[in-house]
Protein backbone atom coordinates (compact mmCIF):
# COMPACT_ATOMS: atom_id res chain seq x y z
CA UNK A 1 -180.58 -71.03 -162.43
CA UNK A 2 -179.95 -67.53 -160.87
CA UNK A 3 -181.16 -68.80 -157.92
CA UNK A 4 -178.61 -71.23 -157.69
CA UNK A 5 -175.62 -68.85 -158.57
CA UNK A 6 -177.14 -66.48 -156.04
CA UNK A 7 -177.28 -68.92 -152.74
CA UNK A 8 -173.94 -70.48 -153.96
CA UNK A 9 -172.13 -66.80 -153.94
CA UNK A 10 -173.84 -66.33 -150.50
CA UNK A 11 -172.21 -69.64 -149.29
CA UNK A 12 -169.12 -68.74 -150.57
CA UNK A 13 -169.29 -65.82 -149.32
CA UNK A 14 -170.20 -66.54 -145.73
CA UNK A 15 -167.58 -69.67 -145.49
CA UNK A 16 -164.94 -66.26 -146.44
CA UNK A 17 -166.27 -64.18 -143.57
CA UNK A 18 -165.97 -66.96 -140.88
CA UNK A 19 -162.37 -68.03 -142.03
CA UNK A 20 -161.38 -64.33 -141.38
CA UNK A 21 -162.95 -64.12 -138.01
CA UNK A 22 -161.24 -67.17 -137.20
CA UNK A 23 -157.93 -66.77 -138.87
CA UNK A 24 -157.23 -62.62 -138.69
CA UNK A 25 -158.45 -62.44 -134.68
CA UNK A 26 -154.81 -62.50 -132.85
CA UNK A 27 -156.62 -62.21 -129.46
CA UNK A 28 -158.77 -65.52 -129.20
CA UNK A 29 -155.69 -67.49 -129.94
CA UNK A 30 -153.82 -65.83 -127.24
CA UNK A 31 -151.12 -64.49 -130.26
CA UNK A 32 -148.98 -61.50 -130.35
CA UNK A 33 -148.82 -59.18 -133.21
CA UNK A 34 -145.69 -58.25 -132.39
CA UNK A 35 -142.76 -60.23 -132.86
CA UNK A 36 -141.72 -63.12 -130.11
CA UNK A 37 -138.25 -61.17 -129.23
CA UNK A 38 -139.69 -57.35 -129.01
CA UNK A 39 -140.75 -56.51 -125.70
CA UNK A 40 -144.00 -55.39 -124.92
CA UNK A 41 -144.87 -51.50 -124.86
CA UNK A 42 -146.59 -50.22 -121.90
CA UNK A 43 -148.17 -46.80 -121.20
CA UNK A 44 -146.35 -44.86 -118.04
CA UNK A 45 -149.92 -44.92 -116.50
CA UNK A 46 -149.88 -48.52 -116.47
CA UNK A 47 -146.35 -48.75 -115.01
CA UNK A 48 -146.18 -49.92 -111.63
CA UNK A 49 -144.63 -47.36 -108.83
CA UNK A 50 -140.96 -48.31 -107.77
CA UNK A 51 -140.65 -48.88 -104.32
CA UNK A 52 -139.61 -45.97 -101.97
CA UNK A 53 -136.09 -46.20 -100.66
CA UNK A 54 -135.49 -47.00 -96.72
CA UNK A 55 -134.30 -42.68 -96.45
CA UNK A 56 -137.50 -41.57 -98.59
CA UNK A 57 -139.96 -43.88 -96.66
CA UNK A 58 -138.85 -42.53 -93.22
CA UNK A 59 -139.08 -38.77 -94.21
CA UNK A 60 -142.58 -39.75 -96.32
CA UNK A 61 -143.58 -41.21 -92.81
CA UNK A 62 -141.64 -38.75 -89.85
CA UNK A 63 -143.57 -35.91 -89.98
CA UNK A 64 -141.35 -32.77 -89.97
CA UNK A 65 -139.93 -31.39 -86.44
CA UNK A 66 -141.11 -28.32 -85.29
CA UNK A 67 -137.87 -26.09 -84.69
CA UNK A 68 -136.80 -25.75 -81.18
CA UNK A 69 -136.86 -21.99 -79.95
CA UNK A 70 -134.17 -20.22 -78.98
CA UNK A 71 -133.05 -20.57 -75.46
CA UNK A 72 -133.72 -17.21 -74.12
CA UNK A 73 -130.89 -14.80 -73.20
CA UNK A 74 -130.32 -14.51 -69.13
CA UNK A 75 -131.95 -11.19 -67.62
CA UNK A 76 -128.48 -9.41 -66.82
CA UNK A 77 -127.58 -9.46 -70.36
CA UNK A 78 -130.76 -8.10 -71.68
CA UNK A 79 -130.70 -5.49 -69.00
CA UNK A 80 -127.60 -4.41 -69.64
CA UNK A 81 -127.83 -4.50 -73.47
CA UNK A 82 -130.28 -1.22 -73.48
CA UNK A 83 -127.93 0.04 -70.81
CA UNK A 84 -124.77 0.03 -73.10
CA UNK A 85 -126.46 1.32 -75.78
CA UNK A 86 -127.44 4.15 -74.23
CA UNK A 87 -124.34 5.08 -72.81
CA UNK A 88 -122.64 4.55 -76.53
CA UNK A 89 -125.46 7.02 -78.19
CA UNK A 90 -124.76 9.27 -75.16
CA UNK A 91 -123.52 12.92 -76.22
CA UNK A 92 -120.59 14.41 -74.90
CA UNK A 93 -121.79 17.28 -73.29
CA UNK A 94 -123.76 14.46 -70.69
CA UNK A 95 -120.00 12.75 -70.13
CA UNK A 96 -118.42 16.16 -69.91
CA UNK A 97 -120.43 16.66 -66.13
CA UNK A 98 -117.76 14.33 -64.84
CA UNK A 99 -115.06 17.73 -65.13
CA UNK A 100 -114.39 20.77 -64.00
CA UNK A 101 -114.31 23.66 -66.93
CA UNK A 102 -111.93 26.62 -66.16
CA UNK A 103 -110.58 29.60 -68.19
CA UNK A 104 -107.00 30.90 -68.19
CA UNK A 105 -105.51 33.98 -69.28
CA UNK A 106 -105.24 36.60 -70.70
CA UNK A 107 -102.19 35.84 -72.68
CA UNK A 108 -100.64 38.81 -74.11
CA UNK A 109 -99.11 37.42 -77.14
CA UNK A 110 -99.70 33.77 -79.34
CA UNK A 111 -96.50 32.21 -77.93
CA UNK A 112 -97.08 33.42 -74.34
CA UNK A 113 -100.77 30.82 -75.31
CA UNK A 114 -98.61 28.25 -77.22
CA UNK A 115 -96.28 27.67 -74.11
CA UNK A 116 -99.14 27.67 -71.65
CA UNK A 117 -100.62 24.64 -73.69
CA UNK A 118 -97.63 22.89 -74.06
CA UNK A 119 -97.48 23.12 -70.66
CA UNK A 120 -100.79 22.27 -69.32
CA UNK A 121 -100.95 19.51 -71.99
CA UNK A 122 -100.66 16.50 -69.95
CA UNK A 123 -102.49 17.87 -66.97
CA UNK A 124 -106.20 18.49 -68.35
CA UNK A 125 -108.01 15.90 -70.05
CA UNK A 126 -109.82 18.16 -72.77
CA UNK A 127 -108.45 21.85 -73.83
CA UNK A 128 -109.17 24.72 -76.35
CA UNK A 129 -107.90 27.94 -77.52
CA UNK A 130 -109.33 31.07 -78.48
CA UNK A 131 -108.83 34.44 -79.13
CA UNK A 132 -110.86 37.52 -77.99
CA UNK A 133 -111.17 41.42 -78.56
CA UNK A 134 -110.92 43.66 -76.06
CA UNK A 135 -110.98 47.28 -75.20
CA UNK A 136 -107.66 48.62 -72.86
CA UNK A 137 -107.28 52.02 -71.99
CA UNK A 138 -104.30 53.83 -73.46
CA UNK A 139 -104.38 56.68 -71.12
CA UNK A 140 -105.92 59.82 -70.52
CA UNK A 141 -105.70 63.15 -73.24
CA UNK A 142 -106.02 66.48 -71.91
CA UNK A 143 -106.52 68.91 -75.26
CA UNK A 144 -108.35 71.99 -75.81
CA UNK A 145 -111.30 71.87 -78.27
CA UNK A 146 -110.91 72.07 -82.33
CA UNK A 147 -110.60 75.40 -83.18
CA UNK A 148 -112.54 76.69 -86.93
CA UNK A 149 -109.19 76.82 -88.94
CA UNK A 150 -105.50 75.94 -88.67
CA UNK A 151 -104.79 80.16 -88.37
CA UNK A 152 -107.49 80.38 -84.97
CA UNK A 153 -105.46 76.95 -83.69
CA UNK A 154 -102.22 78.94 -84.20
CA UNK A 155 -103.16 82.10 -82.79
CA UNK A 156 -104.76 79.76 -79.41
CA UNK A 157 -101.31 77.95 -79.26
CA UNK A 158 -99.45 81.49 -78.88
CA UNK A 159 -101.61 82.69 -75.96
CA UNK A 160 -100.91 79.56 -74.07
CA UNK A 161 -97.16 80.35 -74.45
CA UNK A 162 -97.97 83.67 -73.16
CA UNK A 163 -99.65 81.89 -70.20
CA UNK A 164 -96.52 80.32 -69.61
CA UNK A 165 -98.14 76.68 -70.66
CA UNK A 166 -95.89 74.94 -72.49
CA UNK A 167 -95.63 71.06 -73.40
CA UNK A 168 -98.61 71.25 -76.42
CA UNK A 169 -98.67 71.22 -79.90
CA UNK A 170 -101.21 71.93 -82.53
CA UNK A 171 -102.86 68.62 -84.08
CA UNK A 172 -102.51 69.11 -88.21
CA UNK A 173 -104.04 66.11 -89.79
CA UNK A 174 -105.98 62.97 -88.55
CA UNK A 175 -109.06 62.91 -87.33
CA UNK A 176 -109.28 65.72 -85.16
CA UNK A 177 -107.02 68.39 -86.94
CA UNK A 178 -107.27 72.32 -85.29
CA UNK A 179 -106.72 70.57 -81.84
CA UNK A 180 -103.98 71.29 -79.08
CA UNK A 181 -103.08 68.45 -77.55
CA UNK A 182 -101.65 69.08 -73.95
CA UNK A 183 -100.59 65.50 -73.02
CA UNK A 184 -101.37 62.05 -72.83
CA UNK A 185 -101.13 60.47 -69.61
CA UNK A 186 -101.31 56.35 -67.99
CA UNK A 187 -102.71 58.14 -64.36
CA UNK A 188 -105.75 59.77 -64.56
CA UNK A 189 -105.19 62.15 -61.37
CA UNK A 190 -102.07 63.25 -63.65
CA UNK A 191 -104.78 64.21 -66.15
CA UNK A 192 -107.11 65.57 -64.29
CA UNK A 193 -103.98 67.92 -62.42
CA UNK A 194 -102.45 69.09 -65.86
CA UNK A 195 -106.34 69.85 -66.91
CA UNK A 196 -107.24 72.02 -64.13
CA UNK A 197 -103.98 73.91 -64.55
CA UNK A 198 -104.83 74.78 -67.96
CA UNK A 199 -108.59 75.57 -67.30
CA UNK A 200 -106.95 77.74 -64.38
CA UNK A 201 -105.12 80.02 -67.11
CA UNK A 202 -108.39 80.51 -68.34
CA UNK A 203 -108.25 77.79 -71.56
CA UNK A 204 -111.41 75.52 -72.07
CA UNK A 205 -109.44 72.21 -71.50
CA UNK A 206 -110.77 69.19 -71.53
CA UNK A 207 -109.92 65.39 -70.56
CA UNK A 208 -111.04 62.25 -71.85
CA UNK A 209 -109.84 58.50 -72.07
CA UNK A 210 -108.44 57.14 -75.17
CA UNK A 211 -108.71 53.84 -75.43
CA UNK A 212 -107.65 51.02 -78.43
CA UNK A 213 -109.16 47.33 -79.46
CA UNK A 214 -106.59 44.54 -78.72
CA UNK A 215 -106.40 40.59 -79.02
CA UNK A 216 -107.02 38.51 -75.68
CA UNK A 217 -105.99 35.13 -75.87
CA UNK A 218 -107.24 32.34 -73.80
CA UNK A 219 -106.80 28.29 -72.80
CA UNK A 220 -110.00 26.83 -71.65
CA UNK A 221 -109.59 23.43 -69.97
CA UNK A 222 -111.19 20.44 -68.85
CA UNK A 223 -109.80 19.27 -65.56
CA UNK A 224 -110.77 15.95 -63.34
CA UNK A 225 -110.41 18.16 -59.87
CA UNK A 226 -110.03 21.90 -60.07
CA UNK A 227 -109.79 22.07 -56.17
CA UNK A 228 -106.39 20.80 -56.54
CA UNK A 229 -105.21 21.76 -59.99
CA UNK A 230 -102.26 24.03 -59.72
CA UNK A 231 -101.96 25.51 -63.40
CA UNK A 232 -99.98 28.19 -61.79
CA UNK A 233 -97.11 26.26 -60.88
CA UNK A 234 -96.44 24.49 -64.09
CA UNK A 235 -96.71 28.03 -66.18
CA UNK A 236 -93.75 30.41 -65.93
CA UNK A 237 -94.27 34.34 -66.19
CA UNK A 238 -97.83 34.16 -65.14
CA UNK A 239 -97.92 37.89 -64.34
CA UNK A 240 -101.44 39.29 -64.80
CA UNK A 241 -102.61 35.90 -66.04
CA UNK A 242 -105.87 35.19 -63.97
CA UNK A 243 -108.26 31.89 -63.66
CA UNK A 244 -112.25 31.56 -63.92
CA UNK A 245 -115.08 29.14 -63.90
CA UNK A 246 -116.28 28.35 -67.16
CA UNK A 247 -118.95 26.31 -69.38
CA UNK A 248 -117.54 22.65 -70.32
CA UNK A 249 -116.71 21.52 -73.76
């Protein structure tokens, strides 16, 4: 009897099986899960490629153009590039051969300078001023010696009256005080003449040049042709004003 039940349950059992391979298998009946109005999913991967457009195709396919060089510059203009530079880097002092350089003057005073330039202005194409010190000669002093105090100076002055030598006087205060000054004078043979005179009497006179530091002024100019520049006829009271050669600017 338990036989029975058991092969009938193993019918049953296998009829169940087969139904659901047959019925639950979508695939073998060519049936979609989904439903009849959903469209199908697809993975990207399985997506066909879209075609290439007519522009994309012919760059895909040209291969890229090598870029055409340069044309190259003509050979006067790249010789004469280097050329212009170096005249434009060029220092002055190299363009400044091209002039003449001379030095006029002295001027005695600023304004005597001042109209020179004014004057000269348009003639030269560079010009400068400057001032200078210079030693002139005030003349020529003919004195007898310091004596030790202002009583021996005195009593020196009084025996040159009695030498009948007059035209002194007795220096008091500066930087040689004690001496007897007997004249200052522009012409050195005048000096020399009232010197021996004293000296003569018998007096220890003595004669040496006095001389002072003074301001020079100057125009230095830069001219095209100083064979034929005539500064002196554009300048009025030139007297004592002189010309030189000098070193350009």
């Amino acid at each position: 009897m338990v036989l029975r039940l058991l092969f009938v349950l193993l019918i049953a059992l296998n009829i169940a099986v087969g139904a659901w391979l047959w019925l639950g298998q979508d695939d073998t009946h060519g049936r979609s899960a989904a439903d009849p109005d959903v469209p199908t999913l697809h993975l990207l991967a399985e997506r066909p490629a879209p075609p290439a457009s007519a522009p994309e195709a012919a760059a895909t396919v040209q291969a890229p153009a090598t870029p055409a060089a340069p044309p190259a510059a003509p050979a006067s203009s790249a010789a004469k590039a280097p050329a212009q530079a170096q005249a434009a880097l060029a220092p002055t002092s190299s363009r400044s051969n091209t002039y003449t350089c001379i030095s006029i003057g002295p001027f005695a005073t600023p304004v005597d300078l001042h109209n020179a330039r004014n004057a000269l202005t348009a003639q030269a194409a560079r010009m400068r001023s400057r001032q200078e010190q210079t030693t002139q000669t005030r003349g020529w002093w003919v004195y007898l010696p310091a004596s030790a105090s202002r009583d021996q100076a005195l009593a020196q002055a009084r025996r040159l009256s009695a030498a009948n030598i007059g035209d002194y006087f007795v220096v008091g205060s500066g930087g040689q005080p004690n001496t007897i000054s007997l004249g200052l004078f522009k012409d050195p043979a005048n000096a020399r003449k009232r010197r021996d005179e004293v000296a003569a009497a018998g007096f220890p006179a003595q004669m040496t040049e006095r001389t002072e530091t003074v301001p020079e002024y100057w125009l230095d100019l830069a001219v095209a042709e100083a064979a034929h520049f005539d500064w002196r006829s554009h300048l009025r009271n030139a007297a004592g004003v002189g010309s030189h050669s000098t070193g350009c600017f």
